[in-house]
Protein backbone atom coordinates (compact mmCIF):
# COMPACT_ATOMS: atom_id res chain seq x y z
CA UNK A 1 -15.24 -6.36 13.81
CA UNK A 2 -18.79 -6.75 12.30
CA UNK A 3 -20.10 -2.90 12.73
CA UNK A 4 -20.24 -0.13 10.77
CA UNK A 5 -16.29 0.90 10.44
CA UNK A 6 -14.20 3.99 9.55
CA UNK A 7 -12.03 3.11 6.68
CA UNK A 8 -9.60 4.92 4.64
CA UNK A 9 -8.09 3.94 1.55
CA UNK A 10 -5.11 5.44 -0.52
CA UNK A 11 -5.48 5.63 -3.85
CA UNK A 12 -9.27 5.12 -3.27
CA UNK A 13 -9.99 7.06 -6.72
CA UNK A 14 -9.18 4.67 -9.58
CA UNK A 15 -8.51 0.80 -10.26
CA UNK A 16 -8.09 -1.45 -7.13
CA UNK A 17 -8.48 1.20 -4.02
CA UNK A 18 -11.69 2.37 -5.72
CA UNK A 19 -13.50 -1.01 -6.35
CA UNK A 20 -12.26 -1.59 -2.74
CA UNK A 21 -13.82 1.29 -1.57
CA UNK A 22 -16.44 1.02 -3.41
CA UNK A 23 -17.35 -2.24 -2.02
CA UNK A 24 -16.40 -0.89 1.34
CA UNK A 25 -19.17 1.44 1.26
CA UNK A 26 -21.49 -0.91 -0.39
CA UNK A 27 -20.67 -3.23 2.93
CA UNK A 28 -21.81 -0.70 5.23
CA UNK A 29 -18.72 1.33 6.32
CA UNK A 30 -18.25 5.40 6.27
CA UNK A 31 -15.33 5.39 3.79
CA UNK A 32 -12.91 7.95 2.90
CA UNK A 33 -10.89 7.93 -0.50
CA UNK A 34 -7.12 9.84 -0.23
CA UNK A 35 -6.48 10.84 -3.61
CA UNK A 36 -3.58 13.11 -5.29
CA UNK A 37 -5.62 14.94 -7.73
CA UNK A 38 -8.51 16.84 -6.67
CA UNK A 39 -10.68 16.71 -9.50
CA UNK A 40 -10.14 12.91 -9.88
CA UNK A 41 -10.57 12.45 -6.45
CA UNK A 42 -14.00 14.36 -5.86
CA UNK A 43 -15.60 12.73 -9.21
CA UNK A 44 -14.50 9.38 -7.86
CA UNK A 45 -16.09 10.35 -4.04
CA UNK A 46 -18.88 11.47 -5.64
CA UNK A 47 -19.39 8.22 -7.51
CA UNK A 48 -18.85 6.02 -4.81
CA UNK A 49 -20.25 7.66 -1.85
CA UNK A 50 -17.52 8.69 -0.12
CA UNK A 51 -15.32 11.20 1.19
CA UNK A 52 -12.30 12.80 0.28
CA UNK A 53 -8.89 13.69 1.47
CA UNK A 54 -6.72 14.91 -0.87
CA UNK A 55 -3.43 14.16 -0.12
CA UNK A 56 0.15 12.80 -2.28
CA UNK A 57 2.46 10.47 -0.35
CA UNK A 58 5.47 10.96 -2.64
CA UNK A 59 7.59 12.75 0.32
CA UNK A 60 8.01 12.72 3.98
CA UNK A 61 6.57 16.47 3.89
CA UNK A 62 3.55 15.64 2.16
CA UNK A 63 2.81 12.32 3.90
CA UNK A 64 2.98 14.16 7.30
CA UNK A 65 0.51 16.80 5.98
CA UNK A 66 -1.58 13.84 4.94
CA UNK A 67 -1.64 12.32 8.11
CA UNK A 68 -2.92 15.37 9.82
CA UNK A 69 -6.17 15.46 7.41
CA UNK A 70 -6.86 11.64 8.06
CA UNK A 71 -10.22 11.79 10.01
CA UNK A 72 -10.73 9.15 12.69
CA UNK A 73 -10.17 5.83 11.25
CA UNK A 74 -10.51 2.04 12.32
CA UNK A 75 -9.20 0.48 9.06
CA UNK A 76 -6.69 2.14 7.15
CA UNK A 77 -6.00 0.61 3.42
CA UNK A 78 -2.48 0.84 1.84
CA UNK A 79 -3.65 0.85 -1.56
CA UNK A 80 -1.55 3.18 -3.67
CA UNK A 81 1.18 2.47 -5.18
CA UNK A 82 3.39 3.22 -8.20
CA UNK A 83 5.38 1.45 -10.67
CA UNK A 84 8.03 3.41 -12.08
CA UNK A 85 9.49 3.50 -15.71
CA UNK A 86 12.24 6.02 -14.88
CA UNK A 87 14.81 6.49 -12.48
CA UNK A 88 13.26 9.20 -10.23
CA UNK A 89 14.28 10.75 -6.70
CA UNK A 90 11.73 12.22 -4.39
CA UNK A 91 12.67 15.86 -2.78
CA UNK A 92 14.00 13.74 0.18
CA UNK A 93 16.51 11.39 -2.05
CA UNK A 94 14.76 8.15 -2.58
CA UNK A 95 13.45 6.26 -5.03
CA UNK A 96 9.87 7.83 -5.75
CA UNK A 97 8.61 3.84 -5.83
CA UNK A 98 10.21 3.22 -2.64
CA UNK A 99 9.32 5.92 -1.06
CA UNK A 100 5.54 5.37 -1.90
CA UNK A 101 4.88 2.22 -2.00
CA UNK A 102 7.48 1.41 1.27
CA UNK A 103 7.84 3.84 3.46
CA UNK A 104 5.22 6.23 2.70
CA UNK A 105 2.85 3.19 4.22
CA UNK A 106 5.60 2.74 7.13
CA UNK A 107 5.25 6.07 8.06
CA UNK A 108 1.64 6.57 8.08
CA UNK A 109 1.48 3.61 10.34
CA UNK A 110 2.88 5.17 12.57
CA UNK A 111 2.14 8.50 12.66
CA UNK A 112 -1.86 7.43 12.81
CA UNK A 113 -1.09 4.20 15.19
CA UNK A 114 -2.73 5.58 17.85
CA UNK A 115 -6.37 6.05 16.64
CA UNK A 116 -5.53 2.63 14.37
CA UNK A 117 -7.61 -0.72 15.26
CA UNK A 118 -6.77 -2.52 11.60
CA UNK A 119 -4.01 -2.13 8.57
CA UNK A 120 -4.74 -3.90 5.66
CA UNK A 121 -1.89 -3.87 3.10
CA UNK A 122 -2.56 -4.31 -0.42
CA UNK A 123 0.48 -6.40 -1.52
CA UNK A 124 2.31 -7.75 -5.05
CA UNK A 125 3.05 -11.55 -4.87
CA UNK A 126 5.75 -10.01 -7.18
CA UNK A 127 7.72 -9.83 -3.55
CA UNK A 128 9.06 -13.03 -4.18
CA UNK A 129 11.26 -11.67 -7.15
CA UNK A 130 12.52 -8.18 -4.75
CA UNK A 131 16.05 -8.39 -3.57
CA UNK A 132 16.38 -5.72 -0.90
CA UNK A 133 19.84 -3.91 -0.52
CA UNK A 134 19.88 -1.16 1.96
CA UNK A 135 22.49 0.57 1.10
CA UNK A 136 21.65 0.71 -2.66
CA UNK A 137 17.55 0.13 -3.16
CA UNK A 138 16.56 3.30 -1.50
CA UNK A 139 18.43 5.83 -3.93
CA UNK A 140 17.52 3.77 -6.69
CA UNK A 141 21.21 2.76 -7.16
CA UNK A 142 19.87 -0.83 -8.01
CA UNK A 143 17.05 0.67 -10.06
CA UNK A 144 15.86 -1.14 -12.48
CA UNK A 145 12.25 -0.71 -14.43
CA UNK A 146 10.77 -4.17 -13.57
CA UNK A 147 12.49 -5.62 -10.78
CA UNK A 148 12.35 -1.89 -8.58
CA UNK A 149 8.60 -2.37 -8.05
CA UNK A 150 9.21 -5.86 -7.17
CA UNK A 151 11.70 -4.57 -4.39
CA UNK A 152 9.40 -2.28 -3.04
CA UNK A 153 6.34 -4.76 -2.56
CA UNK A 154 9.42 -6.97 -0.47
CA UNK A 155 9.85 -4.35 1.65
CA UNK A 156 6.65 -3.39 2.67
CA UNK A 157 6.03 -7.11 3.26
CA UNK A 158 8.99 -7.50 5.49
CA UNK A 159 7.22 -5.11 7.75
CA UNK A 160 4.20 -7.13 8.32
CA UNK A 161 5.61 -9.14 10.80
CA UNK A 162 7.25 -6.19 12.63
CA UNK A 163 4.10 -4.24 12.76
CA UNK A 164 2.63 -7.42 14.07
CA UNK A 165 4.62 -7.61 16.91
CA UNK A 166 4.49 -4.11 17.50
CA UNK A 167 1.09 -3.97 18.13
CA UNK A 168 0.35 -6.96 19.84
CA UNK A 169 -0.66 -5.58 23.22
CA UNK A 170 -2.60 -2.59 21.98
CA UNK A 171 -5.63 -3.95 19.79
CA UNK A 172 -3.84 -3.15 16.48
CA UNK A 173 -3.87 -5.48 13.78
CA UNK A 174 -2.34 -5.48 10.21
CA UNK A 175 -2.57 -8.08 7.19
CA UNK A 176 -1.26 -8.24 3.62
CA UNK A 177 -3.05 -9.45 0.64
CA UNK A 178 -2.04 -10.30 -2.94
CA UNK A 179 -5.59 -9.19 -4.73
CA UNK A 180 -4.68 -11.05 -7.45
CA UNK A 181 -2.76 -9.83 -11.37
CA UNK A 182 -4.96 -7.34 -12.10
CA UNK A 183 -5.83 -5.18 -15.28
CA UNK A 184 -5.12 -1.82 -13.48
CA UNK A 185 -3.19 1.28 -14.81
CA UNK A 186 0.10 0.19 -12.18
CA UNK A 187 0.98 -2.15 -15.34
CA UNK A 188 1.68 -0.23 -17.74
CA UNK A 189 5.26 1.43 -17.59
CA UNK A 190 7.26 2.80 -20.14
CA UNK A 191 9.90 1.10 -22.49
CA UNK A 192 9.80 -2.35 -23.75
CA UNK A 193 7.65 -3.67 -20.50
CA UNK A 194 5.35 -1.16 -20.78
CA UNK A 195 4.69 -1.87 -24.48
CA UNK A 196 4.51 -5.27 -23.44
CA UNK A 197 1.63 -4.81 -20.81
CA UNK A 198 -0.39 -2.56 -22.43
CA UNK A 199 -0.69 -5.33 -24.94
CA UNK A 200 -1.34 -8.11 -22.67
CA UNK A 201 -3.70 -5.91 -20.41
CA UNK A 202 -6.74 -6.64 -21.86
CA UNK A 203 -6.06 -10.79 -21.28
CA UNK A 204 -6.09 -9.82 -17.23
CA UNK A 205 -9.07 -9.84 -15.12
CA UNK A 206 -10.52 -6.66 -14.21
CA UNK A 207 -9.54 -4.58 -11.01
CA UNK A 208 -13.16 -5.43 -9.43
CA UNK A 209 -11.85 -8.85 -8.38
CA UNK A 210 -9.76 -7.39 -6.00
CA UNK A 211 -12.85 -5.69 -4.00
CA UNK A 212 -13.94 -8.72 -2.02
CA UNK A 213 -10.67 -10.43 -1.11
CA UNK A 214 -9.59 -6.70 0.43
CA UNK A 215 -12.86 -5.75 2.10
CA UNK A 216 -13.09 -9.01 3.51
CA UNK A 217 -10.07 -8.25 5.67
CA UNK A 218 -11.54 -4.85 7.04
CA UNK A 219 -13.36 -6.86 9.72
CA UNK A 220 -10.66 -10.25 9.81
CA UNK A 221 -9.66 -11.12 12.93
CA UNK A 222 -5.95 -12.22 13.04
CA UNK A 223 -2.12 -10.05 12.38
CA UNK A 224 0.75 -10.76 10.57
CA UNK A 225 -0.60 -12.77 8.05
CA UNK A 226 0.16 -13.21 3.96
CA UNK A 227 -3.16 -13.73 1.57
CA UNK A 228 -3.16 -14.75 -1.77
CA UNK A 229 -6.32 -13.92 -3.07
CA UNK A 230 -8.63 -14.83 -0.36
CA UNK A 231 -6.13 -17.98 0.91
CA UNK A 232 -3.74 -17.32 3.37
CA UNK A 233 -0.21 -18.68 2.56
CA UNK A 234 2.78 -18.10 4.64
CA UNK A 235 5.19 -15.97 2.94
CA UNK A 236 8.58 -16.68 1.66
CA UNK A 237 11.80 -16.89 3.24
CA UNK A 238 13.15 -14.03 1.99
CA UNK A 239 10.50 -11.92 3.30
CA UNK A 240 11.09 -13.25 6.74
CA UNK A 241 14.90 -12.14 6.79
CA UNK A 242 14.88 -10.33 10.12
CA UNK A 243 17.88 -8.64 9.89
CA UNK A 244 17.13 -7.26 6.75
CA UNK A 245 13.48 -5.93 7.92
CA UNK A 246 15.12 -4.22 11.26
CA UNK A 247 17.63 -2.69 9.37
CA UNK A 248 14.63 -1.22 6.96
CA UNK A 249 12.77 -0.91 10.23
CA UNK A 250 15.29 1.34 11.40
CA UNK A 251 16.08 3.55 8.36
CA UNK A 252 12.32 3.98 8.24
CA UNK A 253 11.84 4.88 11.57
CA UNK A 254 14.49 7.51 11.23
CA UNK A 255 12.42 9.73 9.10
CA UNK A 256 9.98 10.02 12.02
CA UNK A 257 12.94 11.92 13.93
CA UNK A 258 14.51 14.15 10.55
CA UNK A 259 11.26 14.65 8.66
């Protein structure tokens, strides 16, 4: 893909999705930011030079709504994500983190899939530390401030290959990248590790770095891959457990039918 593309990216108003965008737009492409708060969002547009959807994908409700305000998109950027301090259930009774960063993603994937050509997953090589139970990880029974995001970022990843395969006779293609440790406001927490991070912060390099090895996938050709940075490696084993990503496959995928 080497014209001008359609691209959306979540969380498009502040650290990583908006140096993305930003270098999205500076590549060429029409670009559209999703952002929760309005203000934020518009100021960040504005900026940038692109458009806006407002739109929070904390719940099943809201990420349907979202999905129907999505204009027509080739390349859709799974940017946002959250990092939680606090134990904290969504309306529908997960994990806020999971929900967002997991299967908010999961089900915008699919409920966009058919105007999709590309997914580009922004990832956390922090993956390799998530340990995945099914019947505890969702409703944050497992929660724990550090290791949570950790097991969120696993199972998003543990879709890749899924989504892959999926899509592999209709022209739909999906990658995730590690962008790199980044000085970005997803770092800082509360308690102890948030204290910690704030302090360190200012030793990481700034979110910018992550612009080019993102846009750089907009127009890759190739699915199912794993970057670090801009080198692909091949992921771990434990995010190529397939029983473990159907069974997340299917718990996703039953939103689709209760939500």
């Amino acid at each position: 893909m080497s014209e001008r593309l359609r691209v959306v990216v979540t969380g498009g108003n502040r650290g990583v999705g908006r140096e993305v965008a930003a270098e999205a737009v500076r590549r060429g492409h029409r670009v559209t930011i999703v952002a929760r708060r309005p203000d934020a969002g518009a100021a960040a547009a504005a900026e940038i030079g692109a458009d806006l959807v407002v739109g929070d994908l904390s719940s099943v409700r809201t990420v349907r709504a979202l999905a129907g305000e999505i204009p027509e998109t080739d390349v859709l950027v799974h940017n946002a994500a959250l990092w939680p301090g606090r134990l904290a259930l969504n309306e529908d009774g997960y994990e806020q983190a999971f929900f967002t960063n997991h299967l908010a993603p999961f089900l915008l994937n699919r409920l966009l899939e058919a105007r999709l050509r590309r997914v580009v997953q922004v990832s956390a090589a922090l993956y390799v530390r998530g340990r995945v139970d099914p019947g505890r990880t969702p409703t944050g029974r497992d929660f724990h401030n550090v290791r949570t995001y950790a097991d969120t970022k696993l199972a998003n990843l543990l879709m890749v290959p899924l989504f892959a395969e999926r899509w592999r006779d209709t022209g739909v293609t999906i990658d995730a990248v590690h962008p790199g440790v980044l000085r970005t406001d997803l770092t800082v927490g509360d308690g102890l590790f948030g204290r910690v991070m704030k302090a360190a912060k200012w030793t990481l390099k700034p979110a910018g770095k992550a612009a080019r090895p993102v846009a750089d996938l907009l127009t890759a050709d190739g699915t199912g891959r794993y970057f670090h940075v801009s080198k692909e490696r091949p992921l771990k084993r434990k995010a190529l457990d397939a029983t473990l990503a159907r069974t997340l496959w299917d718990d996703a995928a039953r939103l689709l039918k209760e939500g």
